[in-house]
Protein backbone atom coordinates (compact mmCIF):
# COMPACT_ATOMS: atom_id res chain seq x y z
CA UNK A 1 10.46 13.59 9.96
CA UNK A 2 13.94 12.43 9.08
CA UNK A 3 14.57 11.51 12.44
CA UNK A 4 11.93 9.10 12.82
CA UNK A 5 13.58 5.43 13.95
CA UNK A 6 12.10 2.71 12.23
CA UNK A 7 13.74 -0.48 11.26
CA UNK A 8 14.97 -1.63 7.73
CA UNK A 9 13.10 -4.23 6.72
CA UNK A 10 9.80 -2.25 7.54
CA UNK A 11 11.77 0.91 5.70
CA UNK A 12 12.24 -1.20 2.65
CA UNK A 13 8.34 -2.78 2.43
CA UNK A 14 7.09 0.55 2.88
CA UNK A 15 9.18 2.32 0.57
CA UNK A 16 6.69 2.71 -2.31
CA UNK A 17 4.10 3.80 0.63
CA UNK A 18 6.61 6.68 1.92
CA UNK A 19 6.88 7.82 -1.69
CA UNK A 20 3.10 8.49 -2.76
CA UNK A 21 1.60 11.47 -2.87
CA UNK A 22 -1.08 11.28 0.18
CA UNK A 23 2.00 10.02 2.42
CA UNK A 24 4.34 13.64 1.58
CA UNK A 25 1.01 15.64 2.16
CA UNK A 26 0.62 14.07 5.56
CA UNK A 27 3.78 14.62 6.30
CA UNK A 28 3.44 18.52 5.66
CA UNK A 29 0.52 18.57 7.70
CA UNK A 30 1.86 16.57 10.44
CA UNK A 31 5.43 18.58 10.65
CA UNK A 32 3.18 21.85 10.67
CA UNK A 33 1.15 20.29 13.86
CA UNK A 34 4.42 19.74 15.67
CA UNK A 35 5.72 23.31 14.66
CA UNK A 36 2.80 24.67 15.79
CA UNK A 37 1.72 23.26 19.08
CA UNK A 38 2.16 19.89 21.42
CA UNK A 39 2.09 16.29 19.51
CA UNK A 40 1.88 13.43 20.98
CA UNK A 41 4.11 11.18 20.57
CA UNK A 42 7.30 12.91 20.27
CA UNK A 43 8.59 13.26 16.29
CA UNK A 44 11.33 10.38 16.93
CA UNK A 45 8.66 8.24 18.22
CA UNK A 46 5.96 8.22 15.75
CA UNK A 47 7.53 4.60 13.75
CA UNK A 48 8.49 3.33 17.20
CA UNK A 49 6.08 0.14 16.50
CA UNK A 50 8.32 -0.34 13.62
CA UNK A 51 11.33 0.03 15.21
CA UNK A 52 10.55 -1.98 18.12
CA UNK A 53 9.10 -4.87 16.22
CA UNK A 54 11.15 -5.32 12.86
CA UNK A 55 8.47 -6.93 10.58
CA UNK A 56 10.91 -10.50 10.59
CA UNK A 57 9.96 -10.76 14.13
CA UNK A 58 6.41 -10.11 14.12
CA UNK A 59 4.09 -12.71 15.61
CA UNK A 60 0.86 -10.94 16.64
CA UNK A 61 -0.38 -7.97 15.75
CA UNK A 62 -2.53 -5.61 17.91
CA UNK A 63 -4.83 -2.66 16.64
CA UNK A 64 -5.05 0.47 18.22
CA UNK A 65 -7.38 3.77 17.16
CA UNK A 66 -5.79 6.87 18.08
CA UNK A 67 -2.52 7.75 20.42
CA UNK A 68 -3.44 8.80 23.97
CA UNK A 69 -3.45 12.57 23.95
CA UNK A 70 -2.31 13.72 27.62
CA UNK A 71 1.13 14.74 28.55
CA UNK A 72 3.61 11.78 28.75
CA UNK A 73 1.34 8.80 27.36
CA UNK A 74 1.40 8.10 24.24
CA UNK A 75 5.22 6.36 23.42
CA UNK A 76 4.30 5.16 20.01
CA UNK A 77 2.72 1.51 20.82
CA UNK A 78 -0.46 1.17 21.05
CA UNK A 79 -2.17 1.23 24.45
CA UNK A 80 1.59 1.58 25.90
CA UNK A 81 2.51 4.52 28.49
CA UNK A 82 5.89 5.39 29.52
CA UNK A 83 7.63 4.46 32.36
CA UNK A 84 6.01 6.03 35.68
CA UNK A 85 3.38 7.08 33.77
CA UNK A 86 -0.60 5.98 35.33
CA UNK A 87 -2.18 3.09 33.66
CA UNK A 88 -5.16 4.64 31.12
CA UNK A 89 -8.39 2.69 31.64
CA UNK A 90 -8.18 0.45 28.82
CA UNK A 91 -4.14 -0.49 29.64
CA UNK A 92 -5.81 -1.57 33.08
CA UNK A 93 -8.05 -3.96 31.96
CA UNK A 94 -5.65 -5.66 29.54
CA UNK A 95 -3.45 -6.07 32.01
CA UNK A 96 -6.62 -7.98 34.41
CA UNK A 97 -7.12 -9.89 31.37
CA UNK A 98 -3.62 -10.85 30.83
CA UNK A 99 -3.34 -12.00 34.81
CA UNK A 100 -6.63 -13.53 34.80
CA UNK A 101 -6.22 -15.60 31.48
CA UNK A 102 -2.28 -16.83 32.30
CA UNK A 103 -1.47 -16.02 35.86
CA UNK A 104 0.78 -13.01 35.25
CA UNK A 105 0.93 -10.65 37.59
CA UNK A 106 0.12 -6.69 36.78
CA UNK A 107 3.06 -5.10 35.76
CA UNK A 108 4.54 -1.86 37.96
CA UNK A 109 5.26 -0.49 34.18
CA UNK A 110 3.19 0.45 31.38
CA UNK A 111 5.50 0.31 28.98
CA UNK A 112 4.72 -2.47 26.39
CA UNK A 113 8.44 -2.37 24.73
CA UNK A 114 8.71 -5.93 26.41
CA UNK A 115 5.80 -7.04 24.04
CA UNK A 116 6.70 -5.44 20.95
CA UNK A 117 10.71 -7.21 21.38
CA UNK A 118 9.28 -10.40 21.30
CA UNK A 119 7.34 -9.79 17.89
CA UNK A 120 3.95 -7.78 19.11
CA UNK A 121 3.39 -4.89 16.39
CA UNK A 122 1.53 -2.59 18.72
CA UNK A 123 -0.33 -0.87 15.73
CA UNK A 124 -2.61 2.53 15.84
CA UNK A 125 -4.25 3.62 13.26
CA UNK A 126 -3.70 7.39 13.72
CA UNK A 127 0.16 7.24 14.70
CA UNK A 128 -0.04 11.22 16.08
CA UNK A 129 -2.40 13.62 18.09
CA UNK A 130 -2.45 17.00 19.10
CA UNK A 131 -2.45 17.12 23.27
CA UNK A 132 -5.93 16.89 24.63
CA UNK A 133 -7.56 16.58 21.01
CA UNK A 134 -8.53 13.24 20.41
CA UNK A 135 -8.86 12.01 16.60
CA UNK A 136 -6.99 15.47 16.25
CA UNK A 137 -5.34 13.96 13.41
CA UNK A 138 -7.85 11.13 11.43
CA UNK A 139 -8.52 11.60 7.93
CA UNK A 140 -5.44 12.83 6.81
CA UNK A 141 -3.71 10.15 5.75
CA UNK A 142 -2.73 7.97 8.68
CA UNK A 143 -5.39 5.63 8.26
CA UNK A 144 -4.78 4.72 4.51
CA UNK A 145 -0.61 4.19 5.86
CA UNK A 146 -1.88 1.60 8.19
CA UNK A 147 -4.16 -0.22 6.07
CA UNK A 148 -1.03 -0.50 3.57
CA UNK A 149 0.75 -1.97 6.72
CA UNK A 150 -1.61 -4.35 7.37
CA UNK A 151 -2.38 -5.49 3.95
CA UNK A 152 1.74 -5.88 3.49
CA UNK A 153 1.42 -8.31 6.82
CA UNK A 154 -1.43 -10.08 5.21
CA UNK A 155 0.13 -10.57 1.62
CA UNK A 156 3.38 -11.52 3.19
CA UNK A 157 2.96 -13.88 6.24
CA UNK A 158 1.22 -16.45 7.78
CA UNK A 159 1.14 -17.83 10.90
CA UNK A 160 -0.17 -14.76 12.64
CA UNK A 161 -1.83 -13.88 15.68
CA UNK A 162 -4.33 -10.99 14.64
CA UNK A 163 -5.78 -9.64 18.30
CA UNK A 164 -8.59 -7.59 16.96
CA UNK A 165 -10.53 -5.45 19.90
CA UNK A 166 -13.71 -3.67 18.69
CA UNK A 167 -15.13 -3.14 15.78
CA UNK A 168 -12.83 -0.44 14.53
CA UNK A 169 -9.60 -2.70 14.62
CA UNK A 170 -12.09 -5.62 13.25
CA UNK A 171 -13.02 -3.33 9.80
CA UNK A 172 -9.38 -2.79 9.77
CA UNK A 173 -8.31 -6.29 10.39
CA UNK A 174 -10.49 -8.24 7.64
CA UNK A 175 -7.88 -8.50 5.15
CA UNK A 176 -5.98 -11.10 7.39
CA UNK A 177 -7.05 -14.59 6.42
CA UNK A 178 -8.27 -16.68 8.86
CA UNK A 179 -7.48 -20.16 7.33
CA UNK A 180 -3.98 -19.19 7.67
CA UNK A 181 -3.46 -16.98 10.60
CA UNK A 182 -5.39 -16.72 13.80
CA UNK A 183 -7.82 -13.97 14.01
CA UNK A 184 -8.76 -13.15 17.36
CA UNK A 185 -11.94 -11.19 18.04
CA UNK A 186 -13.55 -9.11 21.26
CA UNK A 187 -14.50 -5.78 22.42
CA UNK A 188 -12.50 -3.19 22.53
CA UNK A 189 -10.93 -3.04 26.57
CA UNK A 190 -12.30 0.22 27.44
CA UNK A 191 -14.41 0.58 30.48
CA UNK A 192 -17.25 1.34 28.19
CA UNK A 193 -17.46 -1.83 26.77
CA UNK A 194 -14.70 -4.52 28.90
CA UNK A 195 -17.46 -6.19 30.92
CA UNK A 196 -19.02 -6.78 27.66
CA UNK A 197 -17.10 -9.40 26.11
CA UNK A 198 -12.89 -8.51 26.59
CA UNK A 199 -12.67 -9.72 30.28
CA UNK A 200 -12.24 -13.57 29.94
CA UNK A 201 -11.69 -13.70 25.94
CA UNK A 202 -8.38 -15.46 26.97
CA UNK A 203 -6.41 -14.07 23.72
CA UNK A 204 -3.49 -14.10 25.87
CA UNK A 205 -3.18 -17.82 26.24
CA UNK A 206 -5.36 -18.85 22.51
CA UNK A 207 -2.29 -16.68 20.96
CA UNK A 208 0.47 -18.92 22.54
CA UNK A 209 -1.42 -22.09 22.05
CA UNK A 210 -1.49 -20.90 18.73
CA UNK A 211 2.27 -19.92 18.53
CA UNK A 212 3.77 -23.14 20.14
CA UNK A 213 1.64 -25.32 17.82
CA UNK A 214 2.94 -23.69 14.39
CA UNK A 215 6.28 -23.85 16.32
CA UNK A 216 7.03 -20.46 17.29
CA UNK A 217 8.01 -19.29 20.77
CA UNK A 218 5.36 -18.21 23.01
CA UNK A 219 5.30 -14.15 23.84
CA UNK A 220 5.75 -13.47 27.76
CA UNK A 221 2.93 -11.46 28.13
């Protein structure tokens, strides 16, 4: 994985994390999945939340489950396609969410790289899945990386926005203090559950509010 792009100051918090023992036998496993077969995302794209969202730059954080597992989706950002690449279910209705809470219009793109610039760590869980296998690759690490992640966020700044859909990103959330960060909370977007709670939760405007009144730039959503 030595071509993985991911940017220093994330490289240097995580160092001790690269260096244990789980993290070199999930490595093995996951270079033996790409030698083997399709991954998604491609190998230079797994850290791409990283490298698109240094950690000094991070404002909110979003949790994601597992990559999408068709051919061309996942780009390494949560819920994020690639350009010319369909809208999955769930992308839709964050973006009806996003244009019915602030006014912006949908997007032609997919491609959350726009969010991530301006300080959105667009987090999964899982960062890599074999094609058409969903959960393909939980339990073998990836989940105890990204808990390190977000307890390093936690530990080491305030004055976050914490957008925490379903229960799965809420379990993995909790560390985040709420007296000193904004935790936002709603179901996750999927069809399955959207009408339930996500459309009009209005995260999209309560995290700028939020931002402008500690004094930090509002994200262009």
């Amino acid at each position: 994985m030595a071509d993985v792009r991911i940017a220093e100051d994330w490289k240097e918090l995580l160092r001790d994390e690269f260096s244990k023992p789980y993290f070199d036998t999930l490595v093995d496993f996951v270079k033996g999945e790409y030698s083997s077969g399709v991954v998604y995302p491609s190998g230079a794209n797994i850290f791409r939340a990283f490298d698109k969202c240094p950690f000094d730059k991070l404002k909110v954080v979003i949790i994601g489950q597992d990559p999408y597992h068709g051919p061309g989706q996942a780009n390494g950002l949560c819920f994020s396609v690639g350009e010319g690449v369909p809208f999955p279910p769930s992308l839709q209705n964050i973006f009806k969410e996003v244009a019915s809470d602030i006014g912006t219009p949908i997007p032609s793109s997919g491609e959350l790289d726009r969010w991530a610039e301006q300080g959105v760590l667009l987090l999964n869980s899982v960062l890599t899945v074999r094609q058409h296998c969903a959960a393909s690759h939980a339990g073998r690490g990836w989940e105890q990386f990204t808990d390190a992640v977000v307890r390093a966020i936690a530990e080491r700044k305030e004055g976050v926005v914490y957008m925490l859909w379903g229960s799965y990103a809420q379990k993995k959330g909790a560390i985040a203090n709420p007296e000193k960060n904004l935790i936002l909370k709603a179901v996750h977007p999927s069809p399955l559950s959207a009408y339930r709670g996500f459309f009009g939760c209005k995260h999209f405007s309560q995290a700028n509010q939020y931002l402008q009144q500690i004094g930090k730039t509002p994200i262009e959503w």
